[in-house]
N, C-alpha and C. Protein backbone atom coordinates (compact mmCIF):
# COMPACT_ATOMS: atom_id res chain seq x y z
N UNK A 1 -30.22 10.70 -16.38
CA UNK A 1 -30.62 11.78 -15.48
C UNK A 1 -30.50 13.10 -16.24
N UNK A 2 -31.64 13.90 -16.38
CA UNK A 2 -31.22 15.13 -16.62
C UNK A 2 -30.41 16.17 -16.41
N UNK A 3 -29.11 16.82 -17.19
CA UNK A 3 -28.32 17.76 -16.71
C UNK A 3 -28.72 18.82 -16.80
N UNK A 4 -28.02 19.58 -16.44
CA UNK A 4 -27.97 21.37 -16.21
C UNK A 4 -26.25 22.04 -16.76
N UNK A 5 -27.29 22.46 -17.80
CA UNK A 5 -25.81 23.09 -18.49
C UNK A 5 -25.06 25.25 -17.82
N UNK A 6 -26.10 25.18 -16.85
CA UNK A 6 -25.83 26.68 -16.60
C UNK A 6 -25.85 27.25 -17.69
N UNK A 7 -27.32 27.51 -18.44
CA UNK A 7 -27.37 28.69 -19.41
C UNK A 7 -27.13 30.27 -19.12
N UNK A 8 -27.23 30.97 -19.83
CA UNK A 8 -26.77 32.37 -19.65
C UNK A 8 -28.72 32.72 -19.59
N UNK A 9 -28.77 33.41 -18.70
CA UNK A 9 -30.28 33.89 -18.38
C UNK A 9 -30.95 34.80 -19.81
N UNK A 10 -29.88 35.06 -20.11
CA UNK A 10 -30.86 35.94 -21.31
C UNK A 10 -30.64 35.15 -22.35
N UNK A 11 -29.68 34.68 -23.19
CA UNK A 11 -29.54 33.80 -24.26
C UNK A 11 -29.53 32.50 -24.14
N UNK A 12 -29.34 32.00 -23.23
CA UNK A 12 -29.14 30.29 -22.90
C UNK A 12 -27.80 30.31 -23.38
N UNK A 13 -27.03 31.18 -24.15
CA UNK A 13 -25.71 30.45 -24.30
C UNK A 13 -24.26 29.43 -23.28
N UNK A 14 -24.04 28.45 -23.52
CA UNK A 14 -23.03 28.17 -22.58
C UNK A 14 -22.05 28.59 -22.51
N UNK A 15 -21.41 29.21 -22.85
CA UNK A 15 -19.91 29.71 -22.89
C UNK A 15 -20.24 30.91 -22.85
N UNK A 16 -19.30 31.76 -23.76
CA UNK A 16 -18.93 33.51 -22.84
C UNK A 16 -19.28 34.01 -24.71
N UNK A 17 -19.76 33.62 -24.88
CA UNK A 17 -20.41 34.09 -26.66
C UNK A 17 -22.13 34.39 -26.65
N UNK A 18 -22.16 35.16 -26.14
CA UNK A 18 -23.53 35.82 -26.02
C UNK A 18 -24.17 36.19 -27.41
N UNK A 19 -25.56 36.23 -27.53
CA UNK A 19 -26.32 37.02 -28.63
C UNK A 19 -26.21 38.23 -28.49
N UNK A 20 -25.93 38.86 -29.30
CA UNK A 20 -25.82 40.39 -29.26
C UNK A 20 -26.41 41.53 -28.72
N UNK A 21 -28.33 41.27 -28.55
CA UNK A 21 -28.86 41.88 -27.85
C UNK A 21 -29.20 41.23 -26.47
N UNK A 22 -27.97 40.51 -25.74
CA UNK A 22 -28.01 39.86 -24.53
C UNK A 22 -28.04 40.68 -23.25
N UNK A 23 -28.65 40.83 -22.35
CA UNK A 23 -28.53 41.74 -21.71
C UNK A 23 -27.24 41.14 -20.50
N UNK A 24 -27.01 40.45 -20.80
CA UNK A 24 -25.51 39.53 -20.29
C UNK A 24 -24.52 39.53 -21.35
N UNK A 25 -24.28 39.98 -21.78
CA UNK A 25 -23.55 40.52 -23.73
C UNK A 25 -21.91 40.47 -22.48
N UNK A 26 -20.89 40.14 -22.47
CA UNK A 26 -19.60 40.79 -21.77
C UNK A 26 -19.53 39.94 -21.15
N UNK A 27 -20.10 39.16 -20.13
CA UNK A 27 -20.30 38.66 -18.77
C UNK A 27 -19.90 37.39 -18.81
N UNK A 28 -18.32 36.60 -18.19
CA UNK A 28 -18.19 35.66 -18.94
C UNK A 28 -18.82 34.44 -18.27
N UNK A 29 -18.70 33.07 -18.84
CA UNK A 29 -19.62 31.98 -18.59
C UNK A 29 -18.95 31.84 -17.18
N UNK A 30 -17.84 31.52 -16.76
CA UNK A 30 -17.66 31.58 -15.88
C UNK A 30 -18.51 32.06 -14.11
N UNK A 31 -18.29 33.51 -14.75
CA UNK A 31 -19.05 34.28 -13.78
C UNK A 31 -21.07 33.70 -13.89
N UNK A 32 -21.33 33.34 -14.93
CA UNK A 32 -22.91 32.96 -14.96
C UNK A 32 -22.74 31.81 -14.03
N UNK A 33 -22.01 30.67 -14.41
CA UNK A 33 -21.95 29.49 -13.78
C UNK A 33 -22.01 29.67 -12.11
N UNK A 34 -21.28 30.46 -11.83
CA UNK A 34 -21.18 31.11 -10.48
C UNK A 34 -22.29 31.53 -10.13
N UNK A 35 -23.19 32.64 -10.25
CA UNK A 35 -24.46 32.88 -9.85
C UNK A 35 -25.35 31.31 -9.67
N UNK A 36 -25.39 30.94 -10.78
CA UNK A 36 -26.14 29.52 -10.58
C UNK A 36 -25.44 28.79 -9.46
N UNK A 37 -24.45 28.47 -9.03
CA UNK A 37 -24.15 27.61 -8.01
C UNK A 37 -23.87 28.56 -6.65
N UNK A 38 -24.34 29.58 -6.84
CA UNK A 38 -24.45 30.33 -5.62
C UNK A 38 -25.75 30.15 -4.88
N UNK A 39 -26.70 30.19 -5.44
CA UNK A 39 -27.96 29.57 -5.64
C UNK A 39 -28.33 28.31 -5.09
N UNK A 40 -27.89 27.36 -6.41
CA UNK A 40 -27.86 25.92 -5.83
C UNK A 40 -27.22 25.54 -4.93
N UNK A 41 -26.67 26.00 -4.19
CA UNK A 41 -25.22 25.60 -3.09
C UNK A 41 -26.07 25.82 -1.97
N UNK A 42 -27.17 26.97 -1.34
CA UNK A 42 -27.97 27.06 -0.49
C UNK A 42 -29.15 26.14 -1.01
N UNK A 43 -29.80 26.30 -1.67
CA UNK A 43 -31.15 25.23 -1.99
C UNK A 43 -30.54 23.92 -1.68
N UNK A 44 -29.64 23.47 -1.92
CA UNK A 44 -29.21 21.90 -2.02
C UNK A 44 -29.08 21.62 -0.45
N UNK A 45 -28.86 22.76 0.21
CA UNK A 45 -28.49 22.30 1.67
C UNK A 45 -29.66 22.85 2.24
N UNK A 46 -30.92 23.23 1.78
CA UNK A 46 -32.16 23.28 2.36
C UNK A 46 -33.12 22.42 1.62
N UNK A 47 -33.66 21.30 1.86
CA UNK A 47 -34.31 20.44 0.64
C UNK A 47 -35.64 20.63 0.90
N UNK A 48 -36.52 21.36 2.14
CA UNK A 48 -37.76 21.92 2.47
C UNK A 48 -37.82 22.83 1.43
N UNK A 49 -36.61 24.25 1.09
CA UNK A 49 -36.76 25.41 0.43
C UNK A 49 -36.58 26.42 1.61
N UNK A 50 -36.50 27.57 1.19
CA UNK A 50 -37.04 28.55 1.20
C UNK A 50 -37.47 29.69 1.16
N UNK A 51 -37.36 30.98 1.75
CA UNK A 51 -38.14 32.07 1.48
C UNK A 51 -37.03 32.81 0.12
N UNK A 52 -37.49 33.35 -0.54
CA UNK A 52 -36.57 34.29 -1.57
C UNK A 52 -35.60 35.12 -0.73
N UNK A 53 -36.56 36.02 0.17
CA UNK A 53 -35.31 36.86 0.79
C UNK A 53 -34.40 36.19 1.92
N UNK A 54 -34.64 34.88 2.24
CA UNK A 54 -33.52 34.13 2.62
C UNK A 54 -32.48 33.45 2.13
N UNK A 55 -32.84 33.38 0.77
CA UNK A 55 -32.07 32.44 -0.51
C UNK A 55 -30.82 33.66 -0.89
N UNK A 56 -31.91 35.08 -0.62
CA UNK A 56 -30.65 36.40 -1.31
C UNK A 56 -29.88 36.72 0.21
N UNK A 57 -30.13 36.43 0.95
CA UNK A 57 -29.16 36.40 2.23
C UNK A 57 -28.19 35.44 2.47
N UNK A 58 -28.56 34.18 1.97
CA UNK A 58 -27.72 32.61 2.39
C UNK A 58 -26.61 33.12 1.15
N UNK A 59 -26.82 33.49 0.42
CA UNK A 59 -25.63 33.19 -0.71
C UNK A 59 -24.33 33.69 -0.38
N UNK A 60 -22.93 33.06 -1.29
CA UNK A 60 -22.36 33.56 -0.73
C UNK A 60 -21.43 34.92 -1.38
N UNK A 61 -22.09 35.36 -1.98
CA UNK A 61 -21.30 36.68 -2.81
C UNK A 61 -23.11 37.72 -2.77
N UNK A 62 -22.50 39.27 -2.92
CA UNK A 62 -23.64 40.04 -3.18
C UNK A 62 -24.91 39.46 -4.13
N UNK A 63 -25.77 39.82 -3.69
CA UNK A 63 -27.54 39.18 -4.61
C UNK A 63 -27.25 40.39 -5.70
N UNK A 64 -27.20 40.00 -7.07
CA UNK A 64 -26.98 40.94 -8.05
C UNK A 64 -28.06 40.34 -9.46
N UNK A 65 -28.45 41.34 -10.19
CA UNK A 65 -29.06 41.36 -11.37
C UNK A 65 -28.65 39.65 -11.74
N UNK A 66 -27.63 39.39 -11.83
CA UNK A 66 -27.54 37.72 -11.89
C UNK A 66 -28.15 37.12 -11.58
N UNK A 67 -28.04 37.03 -10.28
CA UNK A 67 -28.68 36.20 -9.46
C UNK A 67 -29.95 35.89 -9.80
N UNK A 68 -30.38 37.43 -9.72
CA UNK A 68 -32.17 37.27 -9.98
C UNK A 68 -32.44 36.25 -11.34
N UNK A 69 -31.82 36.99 -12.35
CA UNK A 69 -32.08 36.04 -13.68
C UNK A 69 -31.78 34.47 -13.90
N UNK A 70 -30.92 34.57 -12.82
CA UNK A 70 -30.61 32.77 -12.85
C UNK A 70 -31.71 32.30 -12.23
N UNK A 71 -32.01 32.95 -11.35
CA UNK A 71 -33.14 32.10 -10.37
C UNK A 71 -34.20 31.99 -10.74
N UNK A 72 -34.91 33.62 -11.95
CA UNK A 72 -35.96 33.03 -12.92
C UNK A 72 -35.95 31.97 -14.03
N UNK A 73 -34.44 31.76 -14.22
CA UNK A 73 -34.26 30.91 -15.35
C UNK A 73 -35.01 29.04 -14.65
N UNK A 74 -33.88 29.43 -12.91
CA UNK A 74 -34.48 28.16 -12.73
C UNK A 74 -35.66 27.65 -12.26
N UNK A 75 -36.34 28.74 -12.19
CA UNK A 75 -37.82 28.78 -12.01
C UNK A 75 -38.66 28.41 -13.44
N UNK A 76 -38.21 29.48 -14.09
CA UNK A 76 -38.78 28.83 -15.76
C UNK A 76 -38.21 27.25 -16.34
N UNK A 77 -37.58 26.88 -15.84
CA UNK A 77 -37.00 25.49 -16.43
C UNK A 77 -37.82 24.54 -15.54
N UNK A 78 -38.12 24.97 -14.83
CA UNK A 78 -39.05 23.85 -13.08
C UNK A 78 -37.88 23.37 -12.37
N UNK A 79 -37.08 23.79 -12.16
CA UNK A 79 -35.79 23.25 -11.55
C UNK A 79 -35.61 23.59 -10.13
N UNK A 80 -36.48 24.58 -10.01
CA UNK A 80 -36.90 25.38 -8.93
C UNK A 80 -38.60 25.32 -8.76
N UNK A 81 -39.38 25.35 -7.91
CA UNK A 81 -40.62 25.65 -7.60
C UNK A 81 -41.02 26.13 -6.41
N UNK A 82 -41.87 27.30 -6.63
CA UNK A 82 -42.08 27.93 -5.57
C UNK A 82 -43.46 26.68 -5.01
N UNK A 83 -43.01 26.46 -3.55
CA UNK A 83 -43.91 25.15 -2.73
C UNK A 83 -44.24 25.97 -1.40
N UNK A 84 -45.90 26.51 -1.60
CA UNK A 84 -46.19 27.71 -0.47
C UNK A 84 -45.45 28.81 -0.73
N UNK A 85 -44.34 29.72 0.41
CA UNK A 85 -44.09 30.59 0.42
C UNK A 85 -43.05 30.09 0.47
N UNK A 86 -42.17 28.95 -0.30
CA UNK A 86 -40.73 28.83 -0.18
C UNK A 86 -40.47 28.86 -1.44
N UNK A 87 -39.40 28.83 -2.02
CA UNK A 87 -38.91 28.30 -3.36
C UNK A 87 -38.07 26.83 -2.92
N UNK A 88 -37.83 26.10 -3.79
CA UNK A 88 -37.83 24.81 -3.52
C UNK A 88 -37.02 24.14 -4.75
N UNK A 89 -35.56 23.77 -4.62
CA UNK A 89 -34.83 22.46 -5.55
C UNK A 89 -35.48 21.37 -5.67
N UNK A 90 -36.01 20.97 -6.83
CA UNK A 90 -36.61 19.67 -7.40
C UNK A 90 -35.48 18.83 -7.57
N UNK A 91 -36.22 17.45 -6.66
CA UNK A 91 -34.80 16.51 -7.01
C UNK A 91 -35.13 15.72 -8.53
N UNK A 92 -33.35 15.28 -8.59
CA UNK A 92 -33.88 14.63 -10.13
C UNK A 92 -34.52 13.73 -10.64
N UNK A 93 -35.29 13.12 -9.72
CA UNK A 93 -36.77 12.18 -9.39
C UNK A 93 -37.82 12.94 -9.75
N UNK A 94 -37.88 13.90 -9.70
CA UNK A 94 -39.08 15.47 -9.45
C UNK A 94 -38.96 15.78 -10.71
N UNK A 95 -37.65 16.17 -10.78
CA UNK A 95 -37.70 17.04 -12.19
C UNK A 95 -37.86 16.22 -13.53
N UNK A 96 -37.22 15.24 -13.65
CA UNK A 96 -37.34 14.37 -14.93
C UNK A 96 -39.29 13.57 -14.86
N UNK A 97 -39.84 13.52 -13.59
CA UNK A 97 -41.28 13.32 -14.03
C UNK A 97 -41.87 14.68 -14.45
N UNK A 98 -41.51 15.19 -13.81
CA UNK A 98 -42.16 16.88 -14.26
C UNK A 98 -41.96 16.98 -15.97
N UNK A 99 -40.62 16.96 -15.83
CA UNK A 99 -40.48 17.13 -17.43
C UNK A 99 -40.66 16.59 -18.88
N UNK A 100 -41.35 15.39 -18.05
CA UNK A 100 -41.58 14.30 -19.15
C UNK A 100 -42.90 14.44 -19.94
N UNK A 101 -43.82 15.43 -19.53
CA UNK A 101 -44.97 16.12 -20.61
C UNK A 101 -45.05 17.63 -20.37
N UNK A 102 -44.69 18.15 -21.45
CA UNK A 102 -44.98 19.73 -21.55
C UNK A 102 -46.33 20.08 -20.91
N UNK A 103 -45.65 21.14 -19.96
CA UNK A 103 -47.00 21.74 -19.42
C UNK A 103 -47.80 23.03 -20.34
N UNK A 104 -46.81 23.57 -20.73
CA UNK A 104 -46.81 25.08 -21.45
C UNK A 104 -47.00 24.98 -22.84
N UNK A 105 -48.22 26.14 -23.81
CA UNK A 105 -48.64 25.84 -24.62
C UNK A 105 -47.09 26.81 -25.55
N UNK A 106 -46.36 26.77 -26.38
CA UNK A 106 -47.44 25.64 -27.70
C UNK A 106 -47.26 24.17 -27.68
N UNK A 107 -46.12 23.71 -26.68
CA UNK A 107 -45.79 21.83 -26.78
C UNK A 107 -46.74 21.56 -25.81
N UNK A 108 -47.57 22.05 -24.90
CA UNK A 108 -48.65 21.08 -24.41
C UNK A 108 -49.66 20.71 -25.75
N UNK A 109 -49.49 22.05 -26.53
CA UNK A 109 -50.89 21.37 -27.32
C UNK A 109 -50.64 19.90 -28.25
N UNK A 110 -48.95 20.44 -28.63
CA UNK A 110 -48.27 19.47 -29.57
C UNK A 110 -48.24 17.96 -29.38
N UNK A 111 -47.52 18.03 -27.74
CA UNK A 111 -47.66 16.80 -26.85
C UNK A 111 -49.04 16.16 -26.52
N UNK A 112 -50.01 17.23 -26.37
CA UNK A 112 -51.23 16.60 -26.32
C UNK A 112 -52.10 15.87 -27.66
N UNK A 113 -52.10 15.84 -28.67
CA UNK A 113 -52.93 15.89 -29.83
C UNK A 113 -51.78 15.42 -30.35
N UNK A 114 -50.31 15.49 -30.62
CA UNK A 114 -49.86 14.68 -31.25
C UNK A 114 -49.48 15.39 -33.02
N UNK A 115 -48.45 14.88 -33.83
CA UNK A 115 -48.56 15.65 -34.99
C UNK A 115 -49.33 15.13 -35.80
N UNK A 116 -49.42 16.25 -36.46
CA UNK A 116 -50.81 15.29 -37.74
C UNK A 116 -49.99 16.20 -39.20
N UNK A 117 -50.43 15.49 -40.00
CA UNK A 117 -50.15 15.46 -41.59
C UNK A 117 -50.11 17.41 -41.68
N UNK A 118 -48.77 17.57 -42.59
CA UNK A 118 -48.62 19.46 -42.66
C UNK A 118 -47.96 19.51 -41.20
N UNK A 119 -47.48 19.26 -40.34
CA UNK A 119 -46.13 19.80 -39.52
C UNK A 119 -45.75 18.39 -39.06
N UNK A 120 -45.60 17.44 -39.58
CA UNK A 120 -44.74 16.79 -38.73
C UNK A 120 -43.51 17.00 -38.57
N UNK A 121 -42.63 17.54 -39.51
CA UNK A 121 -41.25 17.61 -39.28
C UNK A 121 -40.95 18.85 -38.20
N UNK A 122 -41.93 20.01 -38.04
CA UNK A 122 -41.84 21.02 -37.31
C UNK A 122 -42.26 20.41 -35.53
N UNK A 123 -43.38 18.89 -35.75
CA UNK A 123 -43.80 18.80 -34.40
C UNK A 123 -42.61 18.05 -33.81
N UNK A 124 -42.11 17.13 -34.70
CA UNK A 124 -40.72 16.23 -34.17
C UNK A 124 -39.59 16.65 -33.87
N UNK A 125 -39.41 18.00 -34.73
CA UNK A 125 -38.23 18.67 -34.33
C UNK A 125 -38.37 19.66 -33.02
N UNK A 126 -39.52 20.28 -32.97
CA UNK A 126 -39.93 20.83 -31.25
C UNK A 126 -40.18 19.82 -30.21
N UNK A 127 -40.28 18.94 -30.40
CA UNK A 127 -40.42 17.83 -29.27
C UNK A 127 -38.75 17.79 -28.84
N UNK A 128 -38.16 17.14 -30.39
CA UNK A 128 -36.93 17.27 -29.34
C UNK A 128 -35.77 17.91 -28.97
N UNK A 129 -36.07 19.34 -29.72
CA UNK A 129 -35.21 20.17 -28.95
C UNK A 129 -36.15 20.55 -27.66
N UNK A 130 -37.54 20.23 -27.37
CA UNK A 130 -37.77 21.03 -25.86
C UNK A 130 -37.26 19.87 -25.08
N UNK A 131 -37.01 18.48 -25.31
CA UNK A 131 -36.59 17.88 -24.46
C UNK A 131 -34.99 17.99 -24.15
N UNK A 132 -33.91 18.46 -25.18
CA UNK A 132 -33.07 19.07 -25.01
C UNK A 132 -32.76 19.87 -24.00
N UNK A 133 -34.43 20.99 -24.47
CA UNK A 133 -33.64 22.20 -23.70
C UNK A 133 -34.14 22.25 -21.55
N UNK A 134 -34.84 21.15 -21.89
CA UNK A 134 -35.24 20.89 -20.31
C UNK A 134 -33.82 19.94 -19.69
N UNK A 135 -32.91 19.74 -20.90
CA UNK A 135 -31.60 18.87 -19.61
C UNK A 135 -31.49 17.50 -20.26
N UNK A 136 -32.53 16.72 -20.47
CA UNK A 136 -32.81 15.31 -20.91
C UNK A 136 -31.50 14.60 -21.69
N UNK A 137 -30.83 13.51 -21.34
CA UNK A 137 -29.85 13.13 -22.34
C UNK A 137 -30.28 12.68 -23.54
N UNK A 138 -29.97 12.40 -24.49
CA UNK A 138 -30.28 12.17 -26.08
C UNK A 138 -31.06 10.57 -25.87
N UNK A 139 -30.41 9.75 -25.57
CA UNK A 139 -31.06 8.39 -24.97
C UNK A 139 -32.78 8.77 -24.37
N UNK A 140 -32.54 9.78 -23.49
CA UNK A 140 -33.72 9.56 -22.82
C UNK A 140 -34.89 10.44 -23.85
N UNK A 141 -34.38 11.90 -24.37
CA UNK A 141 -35.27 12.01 -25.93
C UNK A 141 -35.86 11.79 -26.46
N UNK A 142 -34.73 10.52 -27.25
CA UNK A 142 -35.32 9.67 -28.19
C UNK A 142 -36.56 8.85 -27.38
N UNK A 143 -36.70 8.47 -26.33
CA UNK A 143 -37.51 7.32 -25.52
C UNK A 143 -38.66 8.25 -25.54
N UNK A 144 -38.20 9.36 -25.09
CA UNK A 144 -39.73 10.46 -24.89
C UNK A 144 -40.64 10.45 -26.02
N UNK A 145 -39.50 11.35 -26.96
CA UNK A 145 -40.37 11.18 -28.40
C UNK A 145 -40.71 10.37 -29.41
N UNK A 146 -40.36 8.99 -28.99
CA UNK A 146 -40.59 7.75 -30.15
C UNK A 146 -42.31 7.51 -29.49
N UNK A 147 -42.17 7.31 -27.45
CA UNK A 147 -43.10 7.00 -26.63
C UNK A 147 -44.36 8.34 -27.35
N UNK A 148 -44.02 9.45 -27.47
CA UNK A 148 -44.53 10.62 -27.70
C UNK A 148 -45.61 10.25 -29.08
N UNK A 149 -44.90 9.70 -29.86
CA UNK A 149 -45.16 9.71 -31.59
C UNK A 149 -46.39 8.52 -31.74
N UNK A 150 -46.83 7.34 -30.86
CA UNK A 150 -47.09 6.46 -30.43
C UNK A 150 -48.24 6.49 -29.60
N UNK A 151 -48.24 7.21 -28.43
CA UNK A 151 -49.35 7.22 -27.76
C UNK A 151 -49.69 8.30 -28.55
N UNK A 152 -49.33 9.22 -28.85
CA UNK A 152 -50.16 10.52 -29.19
C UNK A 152 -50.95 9.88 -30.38
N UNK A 153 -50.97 8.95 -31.34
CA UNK A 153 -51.65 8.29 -32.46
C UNK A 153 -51.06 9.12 -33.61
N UNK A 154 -49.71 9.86 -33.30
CA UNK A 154 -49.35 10.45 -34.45
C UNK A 154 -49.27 9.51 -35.67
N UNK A 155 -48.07 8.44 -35.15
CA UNK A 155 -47.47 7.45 -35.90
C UNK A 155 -48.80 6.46 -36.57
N UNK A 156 -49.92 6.77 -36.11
CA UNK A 156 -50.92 5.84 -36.92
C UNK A 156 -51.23 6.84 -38.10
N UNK A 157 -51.16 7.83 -37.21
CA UNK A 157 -52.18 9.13 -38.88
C UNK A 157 -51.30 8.74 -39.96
N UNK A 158 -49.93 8.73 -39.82
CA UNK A 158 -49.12 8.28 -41.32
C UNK A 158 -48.65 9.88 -41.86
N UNK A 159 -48.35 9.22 -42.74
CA UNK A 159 -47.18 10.54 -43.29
C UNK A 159 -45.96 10.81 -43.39
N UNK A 160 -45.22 9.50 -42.76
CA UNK A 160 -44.19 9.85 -42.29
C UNK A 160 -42.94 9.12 -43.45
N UNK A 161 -42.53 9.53 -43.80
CA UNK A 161 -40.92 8.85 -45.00
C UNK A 161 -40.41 7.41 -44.34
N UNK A 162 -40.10 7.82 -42.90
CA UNK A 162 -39.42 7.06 -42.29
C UNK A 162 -40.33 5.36 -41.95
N UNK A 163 -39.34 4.57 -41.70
CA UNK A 163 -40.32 3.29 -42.17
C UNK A 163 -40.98 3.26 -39.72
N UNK A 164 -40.08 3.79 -38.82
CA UNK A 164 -39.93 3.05 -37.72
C UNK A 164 -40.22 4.53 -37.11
N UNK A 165 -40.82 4.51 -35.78
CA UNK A 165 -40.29 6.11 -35.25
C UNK A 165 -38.99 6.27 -34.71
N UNK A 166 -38.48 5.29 -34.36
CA UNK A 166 -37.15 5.26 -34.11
C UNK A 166 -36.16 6.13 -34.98
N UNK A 167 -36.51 5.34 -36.44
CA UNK A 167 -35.79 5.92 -37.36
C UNK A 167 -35.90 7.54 -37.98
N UNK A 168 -37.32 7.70 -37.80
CA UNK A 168 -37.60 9.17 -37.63
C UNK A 168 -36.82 10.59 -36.66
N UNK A 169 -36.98 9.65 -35.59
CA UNK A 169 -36.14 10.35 -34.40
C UNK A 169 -34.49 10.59 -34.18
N UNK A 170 -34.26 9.18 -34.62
CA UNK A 170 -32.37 9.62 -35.20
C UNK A 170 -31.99 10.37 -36.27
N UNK A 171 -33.11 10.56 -37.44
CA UNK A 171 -33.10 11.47 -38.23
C UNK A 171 -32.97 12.96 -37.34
N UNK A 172 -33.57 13.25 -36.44
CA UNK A 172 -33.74 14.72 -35.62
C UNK A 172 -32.17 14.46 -34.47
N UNK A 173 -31.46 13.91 -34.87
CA UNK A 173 -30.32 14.02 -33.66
C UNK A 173 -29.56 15.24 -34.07
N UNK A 174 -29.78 15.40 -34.86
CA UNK A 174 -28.63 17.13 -35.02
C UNK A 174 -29.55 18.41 -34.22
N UNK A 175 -30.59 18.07 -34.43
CA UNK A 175 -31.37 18.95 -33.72
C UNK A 175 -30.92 19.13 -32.11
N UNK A 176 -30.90 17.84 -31.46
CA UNK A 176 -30.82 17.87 -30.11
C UNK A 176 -28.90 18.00 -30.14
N UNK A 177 -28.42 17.73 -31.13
CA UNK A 177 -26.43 18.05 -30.61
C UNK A 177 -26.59 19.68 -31.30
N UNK A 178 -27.23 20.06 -31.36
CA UNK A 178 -27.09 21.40 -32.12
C UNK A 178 -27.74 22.40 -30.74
N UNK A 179 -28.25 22.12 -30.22
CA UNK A 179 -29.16 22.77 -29.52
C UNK A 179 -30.36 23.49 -29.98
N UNK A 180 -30.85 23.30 -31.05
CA UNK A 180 -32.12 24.41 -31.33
C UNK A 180 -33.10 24.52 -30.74
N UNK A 181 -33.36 25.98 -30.79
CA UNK A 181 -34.88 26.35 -30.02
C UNK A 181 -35.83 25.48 -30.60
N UNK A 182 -36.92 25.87 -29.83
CA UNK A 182 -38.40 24.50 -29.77
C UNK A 182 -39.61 25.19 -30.08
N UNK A 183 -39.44 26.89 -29.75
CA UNK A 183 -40.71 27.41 -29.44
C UNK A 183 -40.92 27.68 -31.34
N UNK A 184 -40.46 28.27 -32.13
CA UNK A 184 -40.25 28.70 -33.56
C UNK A 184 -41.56 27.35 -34.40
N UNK A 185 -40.98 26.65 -34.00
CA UNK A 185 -41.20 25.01 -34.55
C UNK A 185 -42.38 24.74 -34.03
N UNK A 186 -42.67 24.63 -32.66
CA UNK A 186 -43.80 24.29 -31.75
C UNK A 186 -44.75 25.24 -31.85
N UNK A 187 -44.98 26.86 -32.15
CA UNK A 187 -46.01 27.20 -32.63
C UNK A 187 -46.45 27.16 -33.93
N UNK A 188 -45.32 26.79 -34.81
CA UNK A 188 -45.79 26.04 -36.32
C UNK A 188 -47.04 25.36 -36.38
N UNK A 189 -46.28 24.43 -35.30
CA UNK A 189 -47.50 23.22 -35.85
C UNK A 189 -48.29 23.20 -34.55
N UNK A 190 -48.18 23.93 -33.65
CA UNK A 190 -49.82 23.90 -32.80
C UNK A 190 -50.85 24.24 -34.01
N UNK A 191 -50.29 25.68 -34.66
CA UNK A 191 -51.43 26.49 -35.54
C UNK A 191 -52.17 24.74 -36.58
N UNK A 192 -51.21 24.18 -37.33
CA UNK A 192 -51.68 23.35 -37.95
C UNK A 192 -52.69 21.95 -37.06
N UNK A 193 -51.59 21.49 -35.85
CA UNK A 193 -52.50 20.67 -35.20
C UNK A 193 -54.15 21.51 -35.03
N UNK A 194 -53.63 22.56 -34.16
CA UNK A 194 -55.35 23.61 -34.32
C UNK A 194 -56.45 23.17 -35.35
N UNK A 195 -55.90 23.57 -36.46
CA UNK A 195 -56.97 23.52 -37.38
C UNK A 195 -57.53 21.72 -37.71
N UNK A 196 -56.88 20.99 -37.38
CA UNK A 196 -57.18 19.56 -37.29
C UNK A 196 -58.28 18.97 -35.94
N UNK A 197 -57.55 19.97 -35.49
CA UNK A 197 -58.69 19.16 -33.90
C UNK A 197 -59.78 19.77 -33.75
């Protein structure tokens, strides 16, 4: 099942060690974690959703600059979806199909078309830190992106060192215990997939 690590809205960091130009820089994890389950604590006990300015009324501490950013965070993650005029908790039935093909370019293009010869190590390593950074446990990852490497006809184009995609993909496990960003990597090799398709 996919988790939720309560990132920090501006850096994703988990703990109270912010990036420097964080606009949450001071603010400790603690207190982030809190906004997020101030949040989730009303959504979970409304499973219809709903309105924003009822979500900043139900909570139970003041609606603050937090708040807001958590709630875009969980809007940008799909963890949240606005359904009509409500906002709406995706259950983890919802969210793990949702998340199982990039909607958003540059890994839709990646996910779509697949890597080809000149970025594979950039397309394998954005595959699975975005599955990382959507929650996914390492087990389920690896399943995405071996399944990923396979249908996409990457693994036929060739190129690859590794004899298995399996073996390719445990090669990228520091990636996903490390946490690295996806987007750096993933517009790498859209540009290269681009020029192929």
């Amino acid at each position: 099942m996919p988790t939720f690590r309560y990132p920090c809205p501006g850096c994703r960091t988990t703990n109270s060690l912010h990036d420097a130009d964080c606009d949450f820089e001071g603010v400790s994890w603690p207190t982030i974690e809190k906004a997020y389950t101030d949040l989730l604590t009303v959504l979970t006990a409304e499973p219809d959703g709903m309105a924003e300015s009822t979500l900043r009324e139900a909570i139970h501490s003041e609606w603050s600059g937090l708040h807001k950013a958590a709630l875009g965070a969980l809007e940008r993650e799909q963890r949240v979806v606005e359904d009509g005029d409500r906002l709406r908790l995706l259950t983890a039935a919802e969210f793990k199909e949702l998340v199982s093909e990039p909607t958003r370019d540059p890994m839709r293009t990646v996910y779509e078309y697949g890597s080809v010869p000149g970025c594979h190590d950039n397309a394998v390593f954005a595959m699975v830190a975005w599955y990382e950074m959507v929650g996914l446990s390492w087990p389920e990852t690896r399943e995405n992106v071996v399944e990923w490497l396979r249908e996409s006809g990457a693994w036929d184009r060739g190129g690859f060192e590794e004899s298995t995609p399996e073996e390719l993909v445990d090669a990228k496990r520091h990636v996903y215990d490390e946490g690295y960003g996806w987007k750096e990597k993933g517009q790498a090799a859209k540009r290269v997939i681009e020029r192929h398709v």
